[in-house]
N, C-alpha and C. Protein backbone atom coordinates (compact mmCIF):
# COMPACT_ATOMS: atom_id res chain seq x y z
N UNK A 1 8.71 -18.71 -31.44
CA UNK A 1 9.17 -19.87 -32.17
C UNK A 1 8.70 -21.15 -31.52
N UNK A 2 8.51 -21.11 -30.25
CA UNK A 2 8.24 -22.46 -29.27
C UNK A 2 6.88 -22.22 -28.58
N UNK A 3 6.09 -21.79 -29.45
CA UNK A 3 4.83 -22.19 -29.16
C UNK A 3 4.14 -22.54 -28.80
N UNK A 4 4.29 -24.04 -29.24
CA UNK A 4 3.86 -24.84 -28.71
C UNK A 4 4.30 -26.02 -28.82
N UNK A 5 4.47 -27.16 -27.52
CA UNK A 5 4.66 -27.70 -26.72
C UNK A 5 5.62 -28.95 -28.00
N UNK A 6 7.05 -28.72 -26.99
CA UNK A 6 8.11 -30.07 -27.57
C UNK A 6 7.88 -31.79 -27.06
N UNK A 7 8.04 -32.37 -27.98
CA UNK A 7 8.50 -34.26 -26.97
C UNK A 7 10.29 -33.90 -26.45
N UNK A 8 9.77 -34.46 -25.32
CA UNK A 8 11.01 -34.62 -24.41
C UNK A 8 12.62 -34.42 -25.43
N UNK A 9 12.01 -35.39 -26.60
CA UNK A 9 13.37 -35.77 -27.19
C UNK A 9 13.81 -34.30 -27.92
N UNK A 10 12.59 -33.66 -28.45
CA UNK A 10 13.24 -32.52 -29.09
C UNK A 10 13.33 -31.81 -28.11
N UNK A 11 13.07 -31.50 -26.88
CA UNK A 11 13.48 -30.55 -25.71
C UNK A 11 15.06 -30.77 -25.64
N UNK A 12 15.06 -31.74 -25.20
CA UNK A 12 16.70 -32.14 -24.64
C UNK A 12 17.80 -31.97 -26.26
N UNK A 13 17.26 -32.11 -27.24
CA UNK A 13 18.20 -31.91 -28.59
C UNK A 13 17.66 -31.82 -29.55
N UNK A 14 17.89 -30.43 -30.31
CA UNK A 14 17.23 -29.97 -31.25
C UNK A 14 17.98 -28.73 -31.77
N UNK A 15 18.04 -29.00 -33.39
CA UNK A 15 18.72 -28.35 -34.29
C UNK A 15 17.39 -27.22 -34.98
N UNK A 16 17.29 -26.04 -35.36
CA UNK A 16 16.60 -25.39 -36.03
C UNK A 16 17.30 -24.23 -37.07
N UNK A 17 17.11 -25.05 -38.15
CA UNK A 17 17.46 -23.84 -39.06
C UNK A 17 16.79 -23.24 -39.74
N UNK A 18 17.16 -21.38 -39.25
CA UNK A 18 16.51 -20.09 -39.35
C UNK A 18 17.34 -19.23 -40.94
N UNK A 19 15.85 -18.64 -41.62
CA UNK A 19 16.49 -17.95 -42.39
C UNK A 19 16.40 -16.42 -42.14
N UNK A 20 17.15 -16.04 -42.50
CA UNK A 20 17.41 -14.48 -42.09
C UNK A 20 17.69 -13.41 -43.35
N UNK A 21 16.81 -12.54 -43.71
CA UNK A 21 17.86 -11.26 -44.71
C UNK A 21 18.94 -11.04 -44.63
N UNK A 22 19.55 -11.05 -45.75
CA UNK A 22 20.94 -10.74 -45.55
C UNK A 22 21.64 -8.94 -44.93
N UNK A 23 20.29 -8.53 -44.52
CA UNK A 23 20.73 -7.32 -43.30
C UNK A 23 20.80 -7.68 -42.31
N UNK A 24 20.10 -8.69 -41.73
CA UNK A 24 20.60 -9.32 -40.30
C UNK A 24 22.55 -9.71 -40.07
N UNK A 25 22.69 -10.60 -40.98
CA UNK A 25 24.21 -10.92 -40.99
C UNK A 25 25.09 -10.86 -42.26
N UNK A 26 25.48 -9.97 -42.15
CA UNK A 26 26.49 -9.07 -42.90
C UNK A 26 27.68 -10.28 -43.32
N UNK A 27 28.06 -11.45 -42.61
CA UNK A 27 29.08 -12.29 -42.95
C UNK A 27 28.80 -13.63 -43.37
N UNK A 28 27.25 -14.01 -43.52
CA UNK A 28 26.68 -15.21 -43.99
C UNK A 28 26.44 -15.34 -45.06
N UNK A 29 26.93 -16.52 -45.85
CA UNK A 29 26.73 -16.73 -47.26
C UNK A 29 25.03 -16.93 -47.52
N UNK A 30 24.73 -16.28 -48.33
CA UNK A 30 23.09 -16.30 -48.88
C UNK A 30 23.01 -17.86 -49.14
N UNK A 31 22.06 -17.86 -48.87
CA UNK A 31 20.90 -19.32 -49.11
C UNK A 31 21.11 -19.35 -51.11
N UNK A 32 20.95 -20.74 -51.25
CA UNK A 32 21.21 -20.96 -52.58
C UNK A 32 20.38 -20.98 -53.32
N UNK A 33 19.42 -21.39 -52.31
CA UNK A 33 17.67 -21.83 -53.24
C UNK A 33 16.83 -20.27 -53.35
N UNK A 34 16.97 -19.54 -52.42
CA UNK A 34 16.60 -18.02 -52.22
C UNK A 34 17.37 -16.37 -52.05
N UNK A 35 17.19 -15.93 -52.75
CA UNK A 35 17.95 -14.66 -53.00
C UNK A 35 17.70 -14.03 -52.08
N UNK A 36 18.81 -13.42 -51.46
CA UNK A 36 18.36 -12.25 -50.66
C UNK A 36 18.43 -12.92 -48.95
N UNK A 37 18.41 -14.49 -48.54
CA UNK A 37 18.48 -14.95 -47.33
C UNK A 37 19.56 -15.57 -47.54
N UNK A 38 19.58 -15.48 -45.77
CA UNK A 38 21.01 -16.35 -45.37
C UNK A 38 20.16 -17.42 -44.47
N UNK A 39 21.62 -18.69 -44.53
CA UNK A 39 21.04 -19.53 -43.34
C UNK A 39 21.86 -19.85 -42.22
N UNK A 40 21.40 -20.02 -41.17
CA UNK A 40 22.38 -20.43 -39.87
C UNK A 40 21.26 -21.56 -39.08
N UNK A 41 22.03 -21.83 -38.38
CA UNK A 41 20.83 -22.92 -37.61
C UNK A 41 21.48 -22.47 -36.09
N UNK A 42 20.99 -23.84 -35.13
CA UNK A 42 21.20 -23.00 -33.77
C UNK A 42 20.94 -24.10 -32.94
N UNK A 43 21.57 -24.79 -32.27
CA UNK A 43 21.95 -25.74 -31.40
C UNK A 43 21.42 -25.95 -29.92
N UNK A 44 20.15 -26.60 -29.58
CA UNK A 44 19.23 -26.52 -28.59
C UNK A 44 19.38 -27.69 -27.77
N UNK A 45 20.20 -27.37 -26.65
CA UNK A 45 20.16 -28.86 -25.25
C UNK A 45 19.45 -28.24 -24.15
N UNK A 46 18.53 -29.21 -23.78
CA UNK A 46 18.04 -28.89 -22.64
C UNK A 46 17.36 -27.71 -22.88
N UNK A 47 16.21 -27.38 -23.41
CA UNK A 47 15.65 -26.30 -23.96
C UNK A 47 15.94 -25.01 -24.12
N UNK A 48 17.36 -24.97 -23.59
CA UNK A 48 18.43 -23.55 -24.22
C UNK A 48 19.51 -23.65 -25.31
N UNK A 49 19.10 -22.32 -25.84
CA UNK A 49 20.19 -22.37 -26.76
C UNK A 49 21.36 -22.55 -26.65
N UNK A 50 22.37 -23.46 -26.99
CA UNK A 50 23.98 -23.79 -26.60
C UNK A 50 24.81 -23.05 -27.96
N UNK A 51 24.50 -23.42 -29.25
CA UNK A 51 25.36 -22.35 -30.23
C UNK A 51 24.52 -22.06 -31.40
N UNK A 52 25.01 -21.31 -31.99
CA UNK A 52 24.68 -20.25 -33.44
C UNK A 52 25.93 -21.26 -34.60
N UNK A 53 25.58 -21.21 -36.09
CA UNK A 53 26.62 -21.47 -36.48
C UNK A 53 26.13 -21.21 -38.26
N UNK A 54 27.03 -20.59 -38.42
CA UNK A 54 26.58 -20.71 -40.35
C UNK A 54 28.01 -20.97 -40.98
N UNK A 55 27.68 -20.63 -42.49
CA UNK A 55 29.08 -20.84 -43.47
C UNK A 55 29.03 -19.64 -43.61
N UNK A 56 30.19 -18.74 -43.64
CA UNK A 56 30.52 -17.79 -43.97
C UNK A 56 30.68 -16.91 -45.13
N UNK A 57 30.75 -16.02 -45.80
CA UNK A 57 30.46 -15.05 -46.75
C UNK A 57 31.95 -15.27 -47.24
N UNK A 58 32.20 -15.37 -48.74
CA UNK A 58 33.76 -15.29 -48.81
C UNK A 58 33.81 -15.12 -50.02
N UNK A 59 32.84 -14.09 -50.63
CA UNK A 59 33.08 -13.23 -51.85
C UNK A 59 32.98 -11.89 -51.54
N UNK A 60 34.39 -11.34 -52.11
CA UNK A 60 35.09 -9.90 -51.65
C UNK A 60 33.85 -8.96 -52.11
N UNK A 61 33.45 -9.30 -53.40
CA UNK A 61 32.57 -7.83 -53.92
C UNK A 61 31.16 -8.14 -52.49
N UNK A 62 30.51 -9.33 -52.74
CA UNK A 62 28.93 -9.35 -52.18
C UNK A 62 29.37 -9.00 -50.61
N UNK A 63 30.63 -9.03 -50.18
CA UNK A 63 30.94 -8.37 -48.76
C UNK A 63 30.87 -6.94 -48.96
N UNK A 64 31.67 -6.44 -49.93
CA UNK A 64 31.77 -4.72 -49.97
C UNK A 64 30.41 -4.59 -49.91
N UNK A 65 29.47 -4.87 -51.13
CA UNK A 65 27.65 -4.50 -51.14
C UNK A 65 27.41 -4.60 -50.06
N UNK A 66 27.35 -5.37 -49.12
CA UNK A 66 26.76 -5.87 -47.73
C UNK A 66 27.20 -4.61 -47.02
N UNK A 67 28.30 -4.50 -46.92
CA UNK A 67 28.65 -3.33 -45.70
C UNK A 67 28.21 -1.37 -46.76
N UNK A 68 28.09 -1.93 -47.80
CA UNK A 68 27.55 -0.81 -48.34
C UNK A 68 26.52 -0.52 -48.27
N UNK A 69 25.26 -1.28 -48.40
CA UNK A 69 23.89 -1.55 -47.70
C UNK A 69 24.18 -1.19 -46.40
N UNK A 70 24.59 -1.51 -45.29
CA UNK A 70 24.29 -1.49 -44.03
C UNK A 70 24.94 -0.14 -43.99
N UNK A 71 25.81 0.65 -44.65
CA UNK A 71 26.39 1.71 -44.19
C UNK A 71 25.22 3.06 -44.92
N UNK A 72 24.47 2.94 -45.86
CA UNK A 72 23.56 3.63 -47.02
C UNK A 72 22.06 3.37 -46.07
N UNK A 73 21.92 2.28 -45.35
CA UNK A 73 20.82 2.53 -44.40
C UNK A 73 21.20 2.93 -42.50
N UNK A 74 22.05 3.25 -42.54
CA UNK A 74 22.50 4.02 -41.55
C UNK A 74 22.29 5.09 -41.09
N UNK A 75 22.75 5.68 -42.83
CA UNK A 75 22.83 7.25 -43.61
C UNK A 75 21.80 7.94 -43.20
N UNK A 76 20.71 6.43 -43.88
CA UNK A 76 19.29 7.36 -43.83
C UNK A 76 18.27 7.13 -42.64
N UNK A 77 19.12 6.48 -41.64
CA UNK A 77 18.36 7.28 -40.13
C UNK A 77 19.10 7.82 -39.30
N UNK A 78 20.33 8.68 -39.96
CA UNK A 78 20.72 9.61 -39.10
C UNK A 78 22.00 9.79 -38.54
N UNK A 79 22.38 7.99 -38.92
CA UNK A 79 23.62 7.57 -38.30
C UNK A 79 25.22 7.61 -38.88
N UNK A 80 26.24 7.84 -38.53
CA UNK A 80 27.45 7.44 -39.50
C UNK A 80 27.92 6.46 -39.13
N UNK A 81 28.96 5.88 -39.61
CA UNK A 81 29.91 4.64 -39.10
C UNK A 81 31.05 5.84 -39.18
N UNK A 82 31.57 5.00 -37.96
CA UNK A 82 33.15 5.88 -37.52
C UNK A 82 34.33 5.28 -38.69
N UNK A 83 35.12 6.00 -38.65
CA UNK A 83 35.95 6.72 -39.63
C UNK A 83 36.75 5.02 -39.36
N UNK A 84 36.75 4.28 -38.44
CA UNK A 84 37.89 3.07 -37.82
C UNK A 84 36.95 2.00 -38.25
N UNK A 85 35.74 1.64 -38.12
CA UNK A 85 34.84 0.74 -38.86
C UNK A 85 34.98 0.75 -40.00
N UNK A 86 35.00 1.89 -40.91
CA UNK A 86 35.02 1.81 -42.44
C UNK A 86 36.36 1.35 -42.98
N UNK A 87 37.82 1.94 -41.71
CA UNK A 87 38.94 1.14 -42.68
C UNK A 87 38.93 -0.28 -42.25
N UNK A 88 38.55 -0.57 -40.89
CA UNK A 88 38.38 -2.31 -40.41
C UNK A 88 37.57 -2.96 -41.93
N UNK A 89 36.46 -2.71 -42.33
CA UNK A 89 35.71 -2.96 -43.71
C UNK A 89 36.43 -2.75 -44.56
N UNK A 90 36.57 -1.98 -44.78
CA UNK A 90 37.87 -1.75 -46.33
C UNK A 90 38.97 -2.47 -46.12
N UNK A 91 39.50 -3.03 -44.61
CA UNK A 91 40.79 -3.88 -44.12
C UNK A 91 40.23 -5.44 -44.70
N UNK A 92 39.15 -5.34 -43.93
CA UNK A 92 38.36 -7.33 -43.82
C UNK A 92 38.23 -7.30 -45.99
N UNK A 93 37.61 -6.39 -46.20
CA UNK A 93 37.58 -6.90 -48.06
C UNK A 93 38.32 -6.83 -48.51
N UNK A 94 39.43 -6.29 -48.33
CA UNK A 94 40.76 -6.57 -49.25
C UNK A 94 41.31 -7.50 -48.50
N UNK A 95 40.92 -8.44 -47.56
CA UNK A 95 41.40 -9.54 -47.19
C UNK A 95 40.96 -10.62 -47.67
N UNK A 96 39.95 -10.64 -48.07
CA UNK A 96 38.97 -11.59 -48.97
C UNK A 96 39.20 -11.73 -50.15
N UNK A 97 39.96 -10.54 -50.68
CA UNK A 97 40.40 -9.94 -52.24
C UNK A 97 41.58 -11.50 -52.27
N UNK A 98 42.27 -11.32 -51.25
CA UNK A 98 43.26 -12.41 -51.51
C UNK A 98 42.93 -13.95 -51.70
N UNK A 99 41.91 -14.29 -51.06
CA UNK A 99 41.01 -15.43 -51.12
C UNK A 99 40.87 -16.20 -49.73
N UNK A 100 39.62 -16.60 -49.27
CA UNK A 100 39.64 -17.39 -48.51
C UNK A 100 38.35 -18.67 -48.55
N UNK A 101 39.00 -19.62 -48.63
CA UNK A 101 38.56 -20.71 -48.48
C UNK A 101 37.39 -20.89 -47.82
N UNK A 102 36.38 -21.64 -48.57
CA UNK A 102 35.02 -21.62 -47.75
C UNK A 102 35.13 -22.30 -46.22
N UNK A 103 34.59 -21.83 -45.71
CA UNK A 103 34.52 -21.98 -44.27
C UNK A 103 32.80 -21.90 -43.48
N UNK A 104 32.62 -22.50 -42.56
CA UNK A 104 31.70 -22.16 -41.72
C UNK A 104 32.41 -21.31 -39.80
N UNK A 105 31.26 -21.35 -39.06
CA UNK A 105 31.68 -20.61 -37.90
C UNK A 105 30.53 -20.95 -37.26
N UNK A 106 30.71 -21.75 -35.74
CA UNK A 106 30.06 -21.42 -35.49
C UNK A 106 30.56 -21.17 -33.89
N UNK A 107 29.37 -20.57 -32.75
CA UNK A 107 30.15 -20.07 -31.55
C UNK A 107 29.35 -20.86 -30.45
N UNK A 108 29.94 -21.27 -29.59
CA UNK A 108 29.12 -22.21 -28.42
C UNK A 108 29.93 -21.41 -27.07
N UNK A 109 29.04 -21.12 -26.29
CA UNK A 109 28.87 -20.59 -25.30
C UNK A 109 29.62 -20.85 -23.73
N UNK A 110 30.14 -21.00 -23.35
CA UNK A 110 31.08 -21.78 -22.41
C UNK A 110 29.94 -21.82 -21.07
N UNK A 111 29.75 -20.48 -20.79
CA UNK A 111 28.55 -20.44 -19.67
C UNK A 111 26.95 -20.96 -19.95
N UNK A 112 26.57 -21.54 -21.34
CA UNK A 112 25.49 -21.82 -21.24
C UNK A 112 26.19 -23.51 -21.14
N UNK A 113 27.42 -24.06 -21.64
CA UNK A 113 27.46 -25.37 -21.36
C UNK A 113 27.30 -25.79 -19.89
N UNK A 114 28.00 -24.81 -18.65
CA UNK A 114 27.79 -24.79 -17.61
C UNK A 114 26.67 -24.68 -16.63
N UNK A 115 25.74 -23.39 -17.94
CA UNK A 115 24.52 -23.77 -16.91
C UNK A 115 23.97 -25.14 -17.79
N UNK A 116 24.07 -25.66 -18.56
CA UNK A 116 23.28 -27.07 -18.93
C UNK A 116 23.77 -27.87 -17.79
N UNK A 117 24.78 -28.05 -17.11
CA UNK A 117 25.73 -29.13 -16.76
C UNK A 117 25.37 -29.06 -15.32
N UNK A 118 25.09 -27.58 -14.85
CA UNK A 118 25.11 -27.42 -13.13
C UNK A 118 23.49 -27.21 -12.76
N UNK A 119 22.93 -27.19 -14.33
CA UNK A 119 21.09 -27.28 -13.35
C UNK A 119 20.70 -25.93 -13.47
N UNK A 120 21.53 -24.73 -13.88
CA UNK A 120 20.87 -23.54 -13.22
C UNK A 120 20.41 -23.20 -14.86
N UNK A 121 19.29 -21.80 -14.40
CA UNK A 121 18.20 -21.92 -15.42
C UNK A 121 18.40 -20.42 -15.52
N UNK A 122 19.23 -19.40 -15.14
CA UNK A 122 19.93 -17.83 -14.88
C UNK A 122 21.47 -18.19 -15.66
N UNK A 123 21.67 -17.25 -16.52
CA UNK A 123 23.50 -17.07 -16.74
C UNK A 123 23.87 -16.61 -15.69
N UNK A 124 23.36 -15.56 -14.95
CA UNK A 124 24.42 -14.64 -14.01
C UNK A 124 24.54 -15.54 -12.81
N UNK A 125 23.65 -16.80 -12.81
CA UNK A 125 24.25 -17.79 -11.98
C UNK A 125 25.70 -18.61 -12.18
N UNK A 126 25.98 -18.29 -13.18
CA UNK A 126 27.48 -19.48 -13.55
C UNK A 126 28.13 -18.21 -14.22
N UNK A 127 28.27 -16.99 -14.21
CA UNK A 127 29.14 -15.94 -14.71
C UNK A 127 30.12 -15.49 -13.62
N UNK A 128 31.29 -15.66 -13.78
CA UNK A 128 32.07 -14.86 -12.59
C UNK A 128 32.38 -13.72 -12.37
N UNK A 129 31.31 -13.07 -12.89
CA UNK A 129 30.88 -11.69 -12.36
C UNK A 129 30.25 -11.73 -11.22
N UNK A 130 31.02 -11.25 -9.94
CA UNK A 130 29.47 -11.33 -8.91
C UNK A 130 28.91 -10.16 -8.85
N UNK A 131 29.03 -9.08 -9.25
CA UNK A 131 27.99 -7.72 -9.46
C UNK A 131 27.22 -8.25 -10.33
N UNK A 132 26.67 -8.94 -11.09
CA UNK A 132 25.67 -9.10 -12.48
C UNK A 132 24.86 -10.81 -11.22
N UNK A 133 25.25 -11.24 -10.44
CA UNK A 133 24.63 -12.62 -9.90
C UNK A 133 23.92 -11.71 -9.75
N UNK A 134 22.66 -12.85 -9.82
CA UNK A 134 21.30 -12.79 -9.21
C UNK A 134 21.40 -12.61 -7.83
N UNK A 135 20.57 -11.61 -7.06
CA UNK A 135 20.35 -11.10 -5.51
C UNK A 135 19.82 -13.08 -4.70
N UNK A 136 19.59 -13.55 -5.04
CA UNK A 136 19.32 -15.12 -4.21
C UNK A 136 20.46 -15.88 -4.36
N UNK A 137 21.36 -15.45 -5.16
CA UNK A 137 22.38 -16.13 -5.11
C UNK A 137 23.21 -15.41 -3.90
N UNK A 138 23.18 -14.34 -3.95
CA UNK A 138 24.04 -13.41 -2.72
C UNK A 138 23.85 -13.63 -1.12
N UNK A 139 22.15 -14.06 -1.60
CA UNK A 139 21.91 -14.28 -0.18
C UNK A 139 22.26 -15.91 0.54
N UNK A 140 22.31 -16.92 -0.46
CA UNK A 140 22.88 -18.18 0.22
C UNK A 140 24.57 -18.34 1.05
């Protein structure tokens, strides 16, 4: 995607919105102008990604299709969905059945705000996991 070479200004802040099949994300409302895509965009400081964010899917039937698609190409390489996924799905669409209000979502990262903030250019540098730190961090 980054190819080639940003101005400073879009390095340090930059929005890009990506379209995706609607097999990628099962909970994103399709694109209006194009059938069949969804859109989300994706929130870039300091030349890392900080969040993901779309509007959400909030028609009960095009949710059932969606998880019916993803469950019918599963099938056919081999795979099942467990018996607790399918009632969680059959739980989440009859929750939708009731109605919910359009909405978006999006998710921002707590440890990538930290590494923007503290300089470091590694997650497992600002994760408080210390089994997953980087071995140079162990050694200071």
């Amino acid at each position: 995607l980054f190819s080639s070479p940003l101005s400073a200004e879009a390095y340090f802040f930059l929005f890009i919105v990506i379209f995706f099949g609607i097999h990628f994300l099962l909970f994103v409302e399709t694109n209006l102008s194009q059938a069949g895509i969804v859109e989300r965009f994706e929130l870039f400081l300091g030349g890392m990604e900080i969040c993901n964010a779309y509007t959400e899917l909030n028609d009960p039937e095009e949710q059932k299709r969606r998880f019916d698609m993803q469950t019918a190409s599963m099938n056919a390489l081999g795979f099942n969905k467990s018996a607790e996924a399918l009632l969680n799905e059959a739980e989440y669409v009859k929750a939708l059945e009731y109605g919910l209000p359009p909405t978006g979502g999006w998710g921002i990262g707590i440890d990538r705000l930290v590494m923007l903030l503290s300089g470091k250019m590694a997650i497992r540098d600002v994760i408080p996991f210390p089994i997953l730190r980087s071995e140079q961090r162990a050694e200071e």
